[in-house]
PDB file of N, CA and C in Angstrom:
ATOM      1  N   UNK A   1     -45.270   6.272 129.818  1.00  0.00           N
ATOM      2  CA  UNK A   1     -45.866   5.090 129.226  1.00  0.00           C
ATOM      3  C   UNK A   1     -47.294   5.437 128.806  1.00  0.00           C
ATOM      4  N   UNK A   2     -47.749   5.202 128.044  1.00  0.00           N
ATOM      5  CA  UNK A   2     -48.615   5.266 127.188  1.00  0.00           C
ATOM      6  C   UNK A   2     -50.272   4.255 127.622  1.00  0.00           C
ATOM      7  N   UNK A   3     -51.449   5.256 127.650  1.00  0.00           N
ATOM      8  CA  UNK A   3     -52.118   4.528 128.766  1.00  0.00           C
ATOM      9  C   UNK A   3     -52.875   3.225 127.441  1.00  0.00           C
ATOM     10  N   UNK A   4     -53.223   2.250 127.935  1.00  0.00           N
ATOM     11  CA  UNK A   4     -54.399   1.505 126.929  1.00  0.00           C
ATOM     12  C   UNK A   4     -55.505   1.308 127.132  1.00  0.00           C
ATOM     13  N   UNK A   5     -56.878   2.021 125.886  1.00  0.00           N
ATOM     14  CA  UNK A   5     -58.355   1.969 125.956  1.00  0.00           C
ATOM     15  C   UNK A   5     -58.859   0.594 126.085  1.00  0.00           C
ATOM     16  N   UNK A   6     -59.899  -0.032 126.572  1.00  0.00           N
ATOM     17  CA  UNK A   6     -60.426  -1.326 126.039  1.00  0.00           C
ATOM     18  C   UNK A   6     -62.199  -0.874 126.112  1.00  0.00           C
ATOM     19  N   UNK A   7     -62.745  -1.885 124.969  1.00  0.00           N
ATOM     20  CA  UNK A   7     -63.989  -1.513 124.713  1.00  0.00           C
ATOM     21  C   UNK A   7     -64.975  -1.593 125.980  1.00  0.00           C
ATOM     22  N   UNK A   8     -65.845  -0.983 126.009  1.00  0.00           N
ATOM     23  CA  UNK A   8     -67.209  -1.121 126.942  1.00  0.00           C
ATOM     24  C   UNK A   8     -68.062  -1.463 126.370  1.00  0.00           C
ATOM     25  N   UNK A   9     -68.515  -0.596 125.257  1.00  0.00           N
ATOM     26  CA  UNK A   9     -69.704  -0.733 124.718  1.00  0.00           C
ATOM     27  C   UNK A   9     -69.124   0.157 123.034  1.00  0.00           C
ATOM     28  N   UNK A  10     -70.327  -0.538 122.235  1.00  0.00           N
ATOM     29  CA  UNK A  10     -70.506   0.236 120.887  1.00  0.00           C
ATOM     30  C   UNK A  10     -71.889   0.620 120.839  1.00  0.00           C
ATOM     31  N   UNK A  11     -72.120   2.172 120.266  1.00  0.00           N
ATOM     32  CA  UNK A  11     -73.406   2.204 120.272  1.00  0.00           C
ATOM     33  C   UNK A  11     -73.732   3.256 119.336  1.00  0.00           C
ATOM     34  N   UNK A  12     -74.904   3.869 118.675  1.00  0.00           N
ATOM     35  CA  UNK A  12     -75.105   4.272 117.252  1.00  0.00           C
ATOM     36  C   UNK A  12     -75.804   5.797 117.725  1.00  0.00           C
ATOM     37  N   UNK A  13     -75.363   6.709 117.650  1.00  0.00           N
ATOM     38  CA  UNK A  13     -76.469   7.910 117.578  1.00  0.00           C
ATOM     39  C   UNK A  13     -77.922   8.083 117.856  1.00  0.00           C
ATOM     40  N   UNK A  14     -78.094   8.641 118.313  1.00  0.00           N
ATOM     41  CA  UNK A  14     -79.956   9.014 118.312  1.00  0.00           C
ATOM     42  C   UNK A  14     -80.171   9.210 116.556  1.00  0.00           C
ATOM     43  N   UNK A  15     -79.890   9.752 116.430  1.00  0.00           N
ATOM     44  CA  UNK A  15     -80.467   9.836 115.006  1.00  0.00           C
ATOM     45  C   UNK A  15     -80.229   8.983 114.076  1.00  0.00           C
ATOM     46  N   UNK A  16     -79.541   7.668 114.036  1.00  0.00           N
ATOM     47  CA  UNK A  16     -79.174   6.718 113.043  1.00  0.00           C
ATOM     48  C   UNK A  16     -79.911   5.246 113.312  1.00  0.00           C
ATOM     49  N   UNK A  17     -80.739   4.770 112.484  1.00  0.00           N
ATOM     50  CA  UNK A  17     -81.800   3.424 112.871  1.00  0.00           C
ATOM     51  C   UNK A  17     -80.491   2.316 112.538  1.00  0.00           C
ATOM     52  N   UNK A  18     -80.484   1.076 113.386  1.00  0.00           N
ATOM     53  CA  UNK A  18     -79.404   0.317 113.139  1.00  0.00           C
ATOM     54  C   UNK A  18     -80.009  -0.485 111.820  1.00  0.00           C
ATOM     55  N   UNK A  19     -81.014  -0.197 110.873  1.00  0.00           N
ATOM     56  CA  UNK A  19     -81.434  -1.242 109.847  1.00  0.00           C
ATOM     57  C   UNK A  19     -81.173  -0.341 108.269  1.00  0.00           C
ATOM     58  N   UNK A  20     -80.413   1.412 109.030  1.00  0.00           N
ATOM     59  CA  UNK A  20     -79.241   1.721 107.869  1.00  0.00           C
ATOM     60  C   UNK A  20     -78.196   1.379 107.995  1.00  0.00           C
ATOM     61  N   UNK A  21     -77.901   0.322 108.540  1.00  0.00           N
ATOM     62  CA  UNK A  21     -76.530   0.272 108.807  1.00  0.00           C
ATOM     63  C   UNK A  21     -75.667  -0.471 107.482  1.00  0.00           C
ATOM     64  N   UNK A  22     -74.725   0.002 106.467  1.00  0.00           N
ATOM     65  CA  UNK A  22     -73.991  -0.968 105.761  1.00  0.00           C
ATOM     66  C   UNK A  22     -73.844  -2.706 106.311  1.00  0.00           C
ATOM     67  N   UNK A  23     -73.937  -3.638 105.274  1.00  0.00           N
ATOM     68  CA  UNK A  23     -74.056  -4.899 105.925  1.00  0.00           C
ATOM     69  C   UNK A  23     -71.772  -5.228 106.889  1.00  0.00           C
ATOM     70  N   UNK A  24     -70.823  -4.057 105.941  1.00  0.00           N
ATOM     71  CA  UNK A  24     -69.735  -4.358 106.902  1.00  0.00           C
ATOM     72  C   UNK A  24     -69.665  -3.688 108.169  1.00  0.00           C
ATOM     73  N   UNK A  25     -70.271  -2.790 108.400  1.00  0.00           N
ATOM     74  CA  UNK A  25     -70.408  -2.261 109.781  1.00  0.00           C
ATOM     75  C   UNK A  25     -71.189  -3.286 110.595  1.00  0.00           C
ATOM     76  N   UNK A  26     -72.257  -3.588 110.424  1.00  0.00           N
ATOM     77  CA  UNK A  26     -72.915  -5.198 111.103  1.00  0.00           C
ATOM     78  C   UNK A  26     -71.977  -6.006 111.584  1.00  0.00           C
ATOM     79  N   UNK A  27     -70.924  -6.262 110.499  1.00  0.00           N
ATOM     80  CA  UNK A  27     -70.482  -7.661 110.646  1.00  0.00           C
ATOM     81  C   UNK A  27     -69.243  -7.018 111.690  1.00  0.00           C
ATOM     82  N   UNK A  28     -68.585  -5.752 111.676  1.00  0.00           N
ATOM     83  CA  UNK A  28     -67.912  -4.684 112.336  1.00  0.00           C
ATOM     84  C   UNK A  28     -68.250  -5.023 113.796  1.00  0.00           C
ATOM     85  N   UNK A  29     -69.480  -4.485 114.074  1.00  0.00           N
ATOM     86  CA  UNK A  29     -70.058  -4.553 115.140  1.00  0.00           C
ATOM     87  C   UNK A  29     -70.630  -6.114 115.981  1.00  0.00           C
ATOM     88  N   UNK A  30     -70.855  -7.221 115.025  1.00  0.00           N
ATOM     89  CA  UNK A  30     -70.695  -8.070 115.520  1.00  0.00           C
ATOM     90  C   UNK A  30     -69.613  -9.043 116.327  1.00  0.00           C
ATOM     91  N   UNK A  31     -68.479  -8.787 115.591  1.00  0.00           N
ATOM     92  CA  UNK A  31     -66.944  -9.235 115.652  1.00  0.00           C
ATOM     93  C   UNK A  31     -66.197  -8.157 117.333  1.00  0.00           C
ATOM     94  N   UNK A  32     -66.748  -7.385 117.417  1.00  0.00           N
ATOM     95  CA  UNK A  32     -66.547  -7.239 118.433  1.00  0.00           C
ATOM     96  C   UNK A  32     -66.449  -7.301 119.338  1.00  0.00           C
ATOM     97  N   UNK A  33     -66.245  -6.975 121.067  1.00  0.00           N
ATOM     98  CA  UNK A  33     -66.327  -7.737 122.313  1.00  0.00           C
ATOM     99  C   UNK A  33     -66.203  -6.773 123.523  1.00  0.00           C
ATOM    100  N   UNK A  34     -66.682  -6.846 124.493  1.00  0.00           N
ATOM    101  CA  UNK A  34     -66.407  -6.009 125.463  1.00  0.00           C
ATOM    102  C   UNK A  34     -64.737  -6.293 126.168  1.00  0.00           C
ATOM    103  N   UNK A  35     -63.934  -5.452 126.435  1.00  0.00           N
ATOM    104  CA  UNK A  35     -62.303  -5.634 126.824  1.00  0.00           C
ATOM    105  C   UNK A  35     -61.428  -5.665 125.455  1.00  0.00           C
ATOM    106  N   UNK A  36     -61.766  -5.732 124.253  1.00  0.00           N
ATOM    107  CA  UNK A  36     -60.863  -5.450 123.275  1.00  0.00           C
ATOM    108  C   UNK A  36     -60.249  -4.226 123.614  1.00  0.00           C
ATOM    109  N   UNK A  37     -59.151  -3.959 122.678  1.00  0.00           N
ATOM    110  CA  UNK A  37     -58.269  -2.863 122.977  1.00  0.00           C
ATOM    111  C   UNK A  37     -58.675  -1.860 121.773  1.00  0.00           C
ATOM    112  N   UNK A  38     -58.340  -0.872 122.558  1.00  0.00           N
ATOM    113  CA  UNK A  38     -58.047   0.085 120.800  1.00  0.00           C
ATOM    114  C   UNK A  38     -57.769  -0.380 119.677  1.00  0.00           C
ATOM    115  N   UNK A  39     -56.577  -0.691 119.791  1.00  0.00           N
ATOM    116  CA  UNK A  39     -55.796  -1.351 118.485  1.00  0.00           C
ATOM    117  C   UNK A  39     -56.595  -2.185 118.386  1.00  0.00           C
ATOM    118  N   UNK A  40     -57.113  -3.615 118.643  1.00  0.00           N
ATOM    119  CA  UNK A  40     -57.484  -4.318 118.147  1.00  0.00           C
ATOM    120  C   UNK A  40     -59.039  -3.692 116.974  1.00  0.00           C
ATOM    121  N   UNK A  41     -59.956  -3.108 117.842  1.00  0.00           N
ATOM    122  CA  UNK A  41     -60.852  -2.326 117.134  1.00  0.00           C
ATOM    123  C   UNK A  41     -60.607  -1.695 116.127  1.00  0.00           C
ATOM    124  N   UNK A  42     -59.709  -1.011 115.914  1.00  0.00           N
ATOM    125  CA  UNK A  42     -59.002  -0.235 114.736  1.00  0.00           C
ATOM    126  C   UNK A  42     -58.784  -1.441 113.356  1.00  0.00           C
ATOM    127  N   UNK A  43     -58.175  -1.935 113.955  1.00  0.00           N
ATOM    128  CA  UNK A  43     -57.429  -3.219 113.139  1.00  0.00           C
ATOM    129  C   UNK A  43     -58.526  -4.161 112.385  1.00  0.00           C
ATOM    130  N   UNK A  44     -59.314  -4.469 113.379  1.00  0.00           N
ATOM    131  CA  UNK A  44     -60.598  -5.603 113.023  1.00  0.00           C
ATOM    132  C   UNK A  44     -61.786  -4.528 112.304  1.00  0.00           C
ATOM    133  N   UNK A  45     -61.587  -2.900 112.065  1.00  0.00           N
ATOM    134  CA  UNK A  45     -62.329  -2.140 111.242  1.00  0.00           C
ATOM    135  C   UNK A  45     -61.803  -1.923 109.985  1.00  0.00           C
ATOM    136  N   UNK A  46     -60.461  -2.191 109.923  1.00  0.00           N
ATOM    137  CA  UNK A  46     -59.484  -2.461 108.595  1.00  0.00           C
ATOM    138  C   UNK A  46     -59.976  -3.742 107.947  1.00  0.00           C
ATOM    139  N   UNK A  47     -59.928  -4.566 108.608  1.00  0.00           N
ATOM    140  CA  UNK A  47     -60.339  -5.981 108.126  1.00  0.00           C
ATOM    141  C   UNK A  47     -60.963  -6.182 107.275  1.00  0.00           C
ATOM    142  N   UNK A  48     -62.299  -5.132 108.013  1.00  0.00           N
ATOM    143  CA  UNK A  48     -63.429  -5.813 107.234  1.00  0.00           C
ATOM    144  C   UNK A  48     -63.731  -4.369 106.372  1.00  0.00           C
ATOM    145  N   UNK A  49     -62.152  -4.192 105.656  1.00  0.00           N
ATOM    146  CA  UNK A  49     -62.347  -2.674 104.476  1.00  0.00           C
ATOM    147  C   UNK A  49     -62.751  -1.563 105.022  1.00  0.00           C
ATOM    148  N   UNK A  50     -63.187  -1.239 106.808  1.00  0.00           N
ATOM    149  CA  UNK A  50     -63.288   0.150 106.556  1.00  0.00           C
ATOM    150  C   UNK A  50     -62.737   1.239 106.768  1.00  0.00           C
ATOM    151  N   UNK A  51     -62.387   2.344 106.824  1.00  0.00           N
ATOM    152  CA  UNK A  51     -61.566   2.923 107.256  1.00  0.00           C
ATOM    153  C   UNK A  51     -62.111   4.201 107.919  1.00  0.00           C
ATOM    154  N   UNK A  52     -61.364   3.440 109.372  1.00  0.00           N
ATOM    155  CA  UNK A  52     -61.676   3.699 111.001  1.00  0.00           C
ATOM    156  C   UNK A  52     -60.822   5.221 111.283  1.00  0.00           C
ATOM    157  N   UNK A  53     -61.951   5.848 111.991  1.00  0.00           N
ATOM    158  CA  UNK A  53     -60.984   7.383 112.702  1.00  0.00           C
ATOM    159  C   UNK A  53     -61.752   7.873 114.039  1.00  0.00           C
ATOM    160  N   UNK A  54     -60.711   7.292 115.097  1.00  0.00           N
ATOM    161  CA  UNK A  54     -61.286   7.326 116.299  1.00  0.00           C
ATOM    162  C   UNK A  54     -61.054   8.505 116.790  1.00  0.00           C
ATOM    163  N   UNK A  55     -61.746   9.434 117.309  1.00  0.00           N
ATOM    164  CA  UNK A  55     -61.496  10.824 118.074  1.00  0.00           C
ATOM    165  C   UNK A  55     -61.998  10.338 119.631  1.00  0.00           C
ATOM    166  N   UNK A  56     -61.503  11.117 120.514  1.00  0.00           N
ATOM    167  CA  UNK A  56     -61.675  11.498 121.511  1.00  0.00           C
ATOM    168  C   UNK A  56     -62.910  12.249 121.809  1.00  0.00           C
ATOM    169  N   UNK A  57     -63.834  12.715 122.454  1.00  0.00           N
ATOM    170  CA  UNK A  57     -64.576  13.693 123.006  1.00  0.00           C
ATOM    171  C   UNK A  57     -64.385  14.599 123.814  1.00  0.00           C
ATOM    172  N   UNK A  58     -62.902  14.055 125.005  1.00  0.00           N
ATOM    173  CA  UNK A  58     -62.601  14.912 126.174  1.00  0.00           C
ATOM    174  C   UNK A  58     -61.829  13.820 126.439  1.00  0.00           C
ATOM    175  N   UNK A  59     -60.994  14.317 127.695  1.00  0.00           N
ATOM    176  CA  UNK A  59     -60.168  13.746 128.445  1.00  0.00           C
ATOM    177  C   UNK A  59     -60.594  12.794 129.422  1.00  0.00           C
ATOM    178  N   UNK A  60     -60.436  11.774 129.911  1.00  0.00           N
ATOM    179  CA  UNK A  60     -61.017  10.905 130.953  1.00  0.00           C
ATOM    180  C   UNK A  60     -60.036  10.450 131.760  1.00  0.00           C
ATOM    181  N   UNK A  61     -59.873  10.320 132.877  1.00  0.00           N
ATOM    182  CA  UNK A  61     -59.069   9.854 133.824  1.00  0.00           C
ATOM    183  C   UNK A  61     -58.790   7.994 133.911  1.00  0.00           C
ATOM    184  N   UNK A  62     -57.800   7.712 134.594  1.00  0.00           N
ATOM    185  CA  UNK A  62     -57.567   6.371 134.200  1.00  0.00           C
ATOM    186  C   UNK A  62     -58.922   5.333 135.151  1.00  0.00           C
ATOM    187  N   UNK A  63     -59.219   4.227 134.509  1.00  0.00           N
ATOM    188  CA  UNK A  63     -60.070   3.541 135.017  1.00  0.00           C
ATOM    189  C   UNK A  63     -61.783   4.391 134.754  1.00  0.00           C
ATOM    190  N   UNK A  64     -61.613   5.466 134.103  1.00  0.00           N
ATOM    191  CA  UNK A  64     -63.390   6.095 133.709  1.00  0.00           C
ATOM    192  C   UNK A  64     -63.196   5.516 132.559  1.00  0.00           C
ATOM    193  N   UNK A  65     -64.647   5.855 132.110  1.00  0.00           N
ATOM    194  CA  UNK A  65     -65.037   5.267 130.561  1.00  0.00           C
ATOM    195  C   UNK A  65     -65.199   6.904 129.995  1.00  0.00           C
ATOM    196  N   UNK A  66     -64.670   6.853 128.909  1.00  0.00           N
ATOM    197  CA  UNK A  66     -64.528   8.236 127.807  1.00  0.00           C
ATOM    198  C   UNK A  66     -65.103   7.784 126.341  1.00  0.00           C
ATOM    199  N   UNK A  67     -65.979   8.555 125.928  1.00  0.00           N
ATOM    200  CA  UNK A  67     -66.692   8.740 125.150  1.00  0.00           C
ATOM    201  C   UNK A  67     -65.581   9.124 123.738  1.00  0.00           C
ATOM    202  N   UNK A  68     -65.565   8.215 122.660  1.00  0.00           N
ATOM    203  CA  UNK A  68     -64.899   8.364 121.046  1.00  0.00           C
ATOM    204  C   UNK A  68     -65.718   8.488 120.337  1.00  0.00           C
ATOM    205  N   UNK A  69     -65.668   9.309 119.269  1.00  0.00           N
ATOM    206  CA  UNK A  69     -66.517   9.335 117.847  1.00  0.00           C
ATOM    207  C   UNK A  69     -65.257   8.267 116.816  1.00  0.00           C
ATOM    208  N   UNK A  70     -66.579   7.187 116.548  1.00  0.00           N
ATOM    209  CA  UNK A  70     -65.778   6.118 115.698  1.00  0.00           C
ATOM    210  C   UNK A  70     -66.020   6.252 114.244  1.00  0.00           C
ATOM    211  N   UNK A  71     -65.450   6.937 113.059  1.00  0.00           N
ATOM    212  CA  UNK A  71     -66.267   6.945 111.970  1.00  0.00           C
ATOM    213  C   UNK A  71     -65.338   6.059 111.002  1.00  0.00           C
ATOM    214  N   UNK A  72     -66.451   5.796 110.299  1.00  0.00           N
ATOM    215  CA  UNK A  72     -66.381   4.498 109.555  1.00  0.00           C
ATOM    216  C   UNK A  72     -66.851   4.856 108.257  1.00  0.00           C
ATOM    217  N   UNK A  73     -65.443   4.716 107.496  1.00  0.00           N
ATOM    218  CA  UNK A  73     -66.021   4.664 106.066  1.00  0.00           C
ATOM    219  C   UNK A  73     -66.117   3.465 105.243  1.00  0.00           C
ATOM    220  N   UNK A  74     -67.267   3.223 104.558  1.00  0.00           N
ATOM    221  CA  UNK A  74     -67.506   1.659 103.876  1.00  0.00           C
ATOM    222  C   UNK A  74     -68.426   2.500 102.352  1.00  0.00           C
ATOM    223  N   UNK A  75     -68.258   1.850 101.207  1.00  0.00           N
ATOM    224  CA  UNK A  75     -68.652   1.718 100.242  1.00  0.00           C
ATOM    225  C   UNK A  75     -69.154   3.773  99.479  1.00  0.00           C
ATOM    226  N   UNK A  76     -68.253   4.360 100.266  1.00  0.00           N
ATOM    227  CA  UNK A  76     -68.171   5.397  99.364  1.00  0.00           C
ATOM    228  C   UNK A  76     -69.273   6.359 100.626  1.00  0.00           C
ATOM    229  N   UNK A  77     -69.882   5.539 101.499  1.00  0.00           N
ATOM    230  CA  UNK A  77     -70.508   6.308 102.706  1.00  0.00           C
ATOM    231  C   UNK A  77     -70.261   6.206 104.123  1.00  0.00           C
ATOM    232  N   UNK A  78     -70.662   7.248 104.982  1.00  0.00           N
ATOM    233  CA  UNK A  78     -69.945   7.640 106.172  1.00  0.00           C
ATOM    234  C   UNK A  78     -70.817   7.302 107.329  1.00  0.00           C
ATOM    235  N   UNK A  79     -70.027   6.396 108.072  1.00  0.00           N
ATOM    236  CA  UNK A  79     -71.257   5.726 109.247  1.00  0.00           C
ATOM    237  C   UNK A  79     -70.105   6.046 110.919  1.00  0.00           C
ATOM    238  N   UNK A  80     -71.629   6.744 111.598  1.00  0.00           N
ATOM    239  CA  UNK A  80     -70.544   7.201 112.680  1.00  0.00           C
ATOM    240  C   UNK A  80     -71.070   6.817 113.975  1.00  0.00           C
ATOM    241  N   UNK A  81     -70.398   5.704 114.653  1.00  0.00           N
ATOM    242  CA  UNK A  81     -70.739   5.143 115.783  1.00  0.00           C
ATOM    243  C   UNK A  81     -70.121   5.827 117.448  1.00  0.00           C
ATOM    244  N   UNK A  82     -70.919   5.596 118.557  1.00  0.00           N
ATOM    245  CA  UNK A  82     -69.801   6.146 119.744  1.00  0.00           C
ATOM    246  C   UNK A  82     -69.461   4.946 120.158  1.00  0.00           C
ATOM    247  N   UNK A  83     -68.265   5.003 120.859  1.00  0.00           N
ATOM    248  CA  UNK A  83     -67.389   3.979 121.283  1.00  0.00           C
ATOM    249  C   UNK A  83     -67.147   4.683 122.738  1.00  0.00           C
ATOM    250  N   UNK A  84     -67.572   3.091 123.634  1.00  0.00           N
ATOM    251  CA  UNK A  84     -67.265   3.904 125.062  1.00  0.00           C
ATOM    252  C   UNK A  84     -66.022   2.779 125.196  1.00  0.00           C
ATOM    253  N   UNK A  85     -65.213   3.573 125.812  1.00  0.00           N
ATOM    254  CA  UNK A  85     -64.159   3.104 125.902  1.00  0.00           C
ATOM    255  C   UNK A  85     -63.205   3.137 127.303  1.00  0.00           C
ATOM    256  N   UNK A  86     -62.876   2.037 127.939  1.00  0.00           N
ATOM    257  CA  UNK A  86     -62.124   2.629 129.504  1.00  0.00           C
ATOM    258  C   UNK A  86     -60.740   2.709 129.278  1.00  0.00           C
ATOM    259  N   UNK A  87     -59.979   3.856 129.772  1.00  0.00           N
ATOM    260  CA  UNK A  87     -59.076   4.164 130.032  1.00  0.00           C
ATOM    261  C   UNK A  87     -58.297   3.149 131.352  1.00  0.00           C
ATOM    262  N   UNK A  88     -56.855   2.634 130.580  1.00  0.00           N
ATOM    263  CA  UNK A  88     -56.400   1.636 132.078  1.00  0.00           C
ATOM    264  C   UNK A  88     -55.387   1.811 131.872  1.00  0.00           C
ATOM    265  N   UNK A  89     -54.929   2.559 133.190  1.00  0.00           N
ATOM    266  CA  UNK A  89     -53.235   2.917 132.881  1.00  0.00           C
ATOM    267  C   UNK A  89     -51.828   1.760 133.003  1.00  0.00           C
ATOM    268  N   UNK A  90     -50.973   1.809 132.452  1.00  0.00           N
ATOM    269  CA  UNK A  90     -50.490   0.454 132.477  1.00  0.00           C
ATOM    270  C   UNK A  90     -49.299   0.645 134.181  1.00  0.00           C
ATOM    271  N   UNK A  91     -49.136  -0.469 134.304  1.00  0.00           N
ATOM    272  CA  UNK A  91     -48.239  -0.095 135.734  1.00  0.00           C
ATOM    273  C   UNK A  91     -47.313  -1.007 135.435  1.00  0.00           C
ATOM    274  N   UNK A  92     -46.179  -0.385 135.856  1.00  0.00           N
ATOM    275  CA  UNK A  92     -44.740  -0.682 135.092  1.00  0.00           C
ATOM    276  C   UNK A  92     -43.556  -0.322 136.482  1.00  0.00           C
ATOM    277  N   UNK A  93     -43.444  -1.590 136.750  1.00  0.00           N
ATOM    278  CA  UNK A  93     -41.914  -1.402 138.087  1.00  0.00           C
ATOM    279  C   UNK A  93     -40.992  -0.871 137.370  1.00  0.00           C
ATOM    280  N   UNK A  94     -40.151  -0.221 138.212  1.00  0.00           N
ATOM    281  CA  UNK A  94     -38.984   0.449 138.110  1.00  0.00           C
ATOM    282  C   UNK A  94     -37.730  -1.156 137.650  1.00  0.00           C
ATOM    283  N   UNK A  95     -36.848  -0.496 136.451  1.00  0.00           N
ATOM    284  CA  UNK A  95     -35.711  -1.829 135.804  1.00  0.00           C
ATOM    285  C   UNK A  95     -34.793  -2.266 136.970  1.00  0.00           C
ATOM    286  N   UNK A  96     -34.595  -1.613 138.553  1.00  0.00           N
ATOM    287  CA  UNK A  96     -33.919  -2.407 139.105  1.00  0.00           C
ATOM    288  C   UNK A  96     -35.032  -3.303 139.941  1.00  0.00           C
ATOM    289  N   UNK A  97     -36.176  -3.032 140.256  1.00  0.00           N
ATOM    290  CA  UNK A  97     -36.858  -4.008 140.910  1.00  0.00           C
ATOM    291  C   UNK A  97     -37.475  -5.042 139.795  1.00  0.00           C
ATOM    292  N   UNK A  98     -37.296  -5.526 138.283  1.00  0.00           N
ATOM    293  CA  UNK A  98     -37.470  -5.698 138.007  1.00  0.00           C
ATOM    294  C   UNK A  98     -36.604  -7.195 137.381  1.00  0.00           C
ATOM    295  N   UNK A  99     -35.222  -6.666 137.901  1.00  0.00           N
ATOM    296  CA  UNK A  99     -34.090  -7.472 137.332  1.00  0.00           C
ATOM    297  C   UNK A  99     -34.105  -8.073 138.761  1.00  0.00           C
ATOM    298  N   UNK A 100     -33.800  -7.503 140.104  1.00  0.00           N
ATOM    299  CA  UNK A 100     -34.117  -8.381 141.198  1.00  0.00           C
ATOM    300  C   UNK A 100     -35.058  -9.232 141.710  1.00  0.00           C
ATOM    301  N   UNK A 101     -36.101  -9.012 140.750  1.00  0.00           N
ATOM    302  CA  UNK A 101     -37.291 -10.235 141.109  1.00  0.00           C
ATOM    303  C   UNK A 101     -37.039 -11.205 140.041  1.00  0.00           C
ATOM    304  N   UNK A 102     -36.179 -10.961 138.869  1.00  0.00           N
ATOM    305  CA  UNK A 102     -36.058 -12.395 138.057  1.00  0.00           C
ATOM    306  C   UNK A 102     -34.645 -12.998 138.855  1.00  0.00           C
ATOM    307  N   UNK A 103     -33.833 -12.327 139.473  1.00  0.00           N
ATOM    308  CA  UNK A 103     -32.651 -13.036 139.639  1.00  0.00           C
ATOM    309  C   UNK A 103     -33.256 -13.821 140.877  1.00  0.00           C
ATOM    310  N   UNK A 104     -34.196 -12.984 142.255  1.00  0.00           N
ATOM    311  CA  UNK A 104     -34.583 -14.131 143.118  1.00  0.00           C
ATOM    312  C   UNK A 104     -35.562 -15.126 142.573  1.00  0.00           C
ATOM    313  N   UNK A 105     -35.913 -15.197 141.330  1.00  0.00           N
ATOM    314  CA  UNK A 105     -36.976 -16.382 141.057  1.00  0.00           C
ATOM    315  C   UNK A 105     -35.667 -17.412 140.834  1.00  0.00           C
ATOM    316  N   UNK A 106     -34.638 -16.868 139.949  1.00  0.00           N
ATOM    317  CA  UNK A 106     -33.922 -17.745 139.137  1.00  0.00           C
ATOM    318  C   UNK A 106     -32.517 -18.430 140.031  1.00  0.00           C
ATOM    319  N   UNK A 107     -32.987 -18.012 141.372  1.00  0.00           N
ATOM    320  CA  UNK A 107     -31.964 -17.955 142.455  1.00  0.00           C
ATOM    321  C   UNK A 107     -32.430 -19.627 143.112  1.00  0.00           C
ATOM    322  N   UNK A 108     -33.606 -19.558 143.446  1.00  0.00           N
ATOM    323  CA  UNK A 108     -34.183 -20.639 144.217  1.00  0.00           C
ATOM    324  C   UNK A 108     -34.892 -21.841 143.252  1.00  0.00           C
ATOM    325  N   UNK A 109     -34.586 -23.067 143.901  1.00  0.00           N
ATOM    326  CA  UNK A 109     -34.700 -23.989 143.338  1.00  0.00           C
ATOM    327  C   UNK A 109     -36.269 -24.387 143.299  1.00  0.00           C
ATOM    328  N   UNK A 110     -36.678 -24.947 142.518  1.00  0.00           N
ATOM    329  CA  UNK A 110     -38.487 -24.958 142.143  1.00  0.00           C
ATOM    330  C   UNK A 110     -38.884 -25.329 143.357  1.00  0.00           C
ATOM    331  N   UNK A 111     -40.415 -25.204 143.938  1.00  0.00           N
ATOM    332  CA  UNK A 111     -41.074 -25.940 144.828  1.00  0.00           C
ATOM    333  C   UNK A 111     -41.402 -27.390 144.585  1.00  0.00           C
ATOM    334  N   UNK A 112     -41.237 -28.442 145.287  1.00  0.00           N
ATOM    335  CA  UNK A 112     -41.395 -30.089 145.588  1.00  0.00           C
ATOM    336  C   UNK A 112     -42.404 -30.608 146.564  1.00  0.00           C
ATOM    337  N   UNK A 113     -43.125 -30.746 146.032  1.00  0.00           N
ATOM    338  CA  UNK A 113     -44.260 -31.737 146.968  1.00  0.00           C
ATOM    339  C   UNK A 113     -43.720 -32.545 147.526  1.00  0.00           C
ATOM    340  N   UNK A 114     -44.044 -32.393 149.204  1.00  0.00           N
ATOM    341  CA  UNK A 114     -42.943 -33.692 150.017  1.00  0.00           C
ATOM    342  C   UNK A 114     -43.722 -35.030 149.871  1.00  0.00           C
ATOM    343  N   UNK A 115     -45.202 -35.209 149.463  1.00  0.00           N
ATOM    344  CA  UNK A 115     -45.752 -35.975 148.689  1.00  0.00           C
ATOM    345  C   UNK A 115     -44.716 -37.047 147.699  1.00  0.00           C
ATOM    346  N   UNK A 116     -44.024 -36.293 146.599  1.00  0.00           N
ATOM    347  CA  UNK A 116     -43.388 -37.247 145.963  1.00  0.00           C
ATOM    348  C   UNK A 116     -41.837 -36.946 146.167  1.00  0.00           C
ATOM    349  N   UNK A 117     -41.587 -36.846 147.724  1.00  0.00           N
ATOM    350  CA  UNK A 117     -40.103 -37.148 147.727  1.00  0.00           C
ATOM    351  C   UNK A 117     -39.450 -38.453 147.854  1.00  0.00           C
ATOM    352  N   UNK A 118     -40.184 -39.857 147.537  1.00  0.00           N
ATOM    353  CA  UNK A 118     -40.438 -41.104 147.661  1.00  0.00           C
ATOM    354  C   UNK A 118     -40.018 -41.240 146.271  1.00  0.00           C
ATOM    355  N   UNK A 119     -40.348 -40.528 145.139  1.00  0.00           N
ATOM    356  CA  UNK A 119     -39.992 -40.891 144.210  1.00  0.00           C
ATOM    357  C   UNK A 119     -38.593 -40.266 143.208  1.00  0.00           C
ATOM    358  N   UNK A 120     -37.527 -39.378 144.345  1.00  0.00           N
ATOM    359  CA  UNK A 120     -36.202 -38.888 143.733  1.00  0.00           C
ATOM    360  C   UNK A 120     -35.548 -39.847 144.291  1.00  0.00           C
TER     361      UNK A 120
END
């Protein structure tokens, strides 16, 4: 299974002043949120026309934050942000403990407040 990133932080190079920034990377970076997912980031950099290419830096273990080079192309120029990003591995029961916890939900009859057993 396939692990999923969610955002930490966005943040711009030492060498890049945020007042070069294209006005869709702004609005990029505004629209954003801490706990978005990969995909969603990717997607909401499409949105707003640019076209997003997230790399890796290194490997990070599940639950660390790992460092992406986010580059962003808008209006014919190349804007390249880091993206910290946490790694969260997904946890996934095994299909027979999975079918036995819906059949005992679907086994027993709902809980009743003895509160309103006055009113069956």
């Amino acid at each position: 299974m396939a692990d999923t990133f969610e955002l930490v932080a966005l943040a711009l190079p030492a060498d890049v002043a945020p007042e070069t920034l294209p006005a869709a990377v702004k609005r990029l970076v505004a629209d954003c949120w801490p706990g978005m997912s990969r995909g969603q980031l990717v997607a909401r950099a499409r949105r707003h026309a640019l076209k997003p290419s997230l790399r890796a830096h290194g490997p990070s273990a599940p639950g660390e934050t790992g460092h992406f080079s986010l580059t962003l192309t808008a209006a014919g120029g190349v804007v390249r942000l880091i993206a910290h990003l946490r790694r969260v591995a997904k946890r996934r029961a095994s299909a027979r403990a999975a079918v036995s916890a819906k059949t005992s939900k679907l086994s027993r009859p709902p809980l009743r407040d003895p509160r309103q057993a006055s009113l069956f």
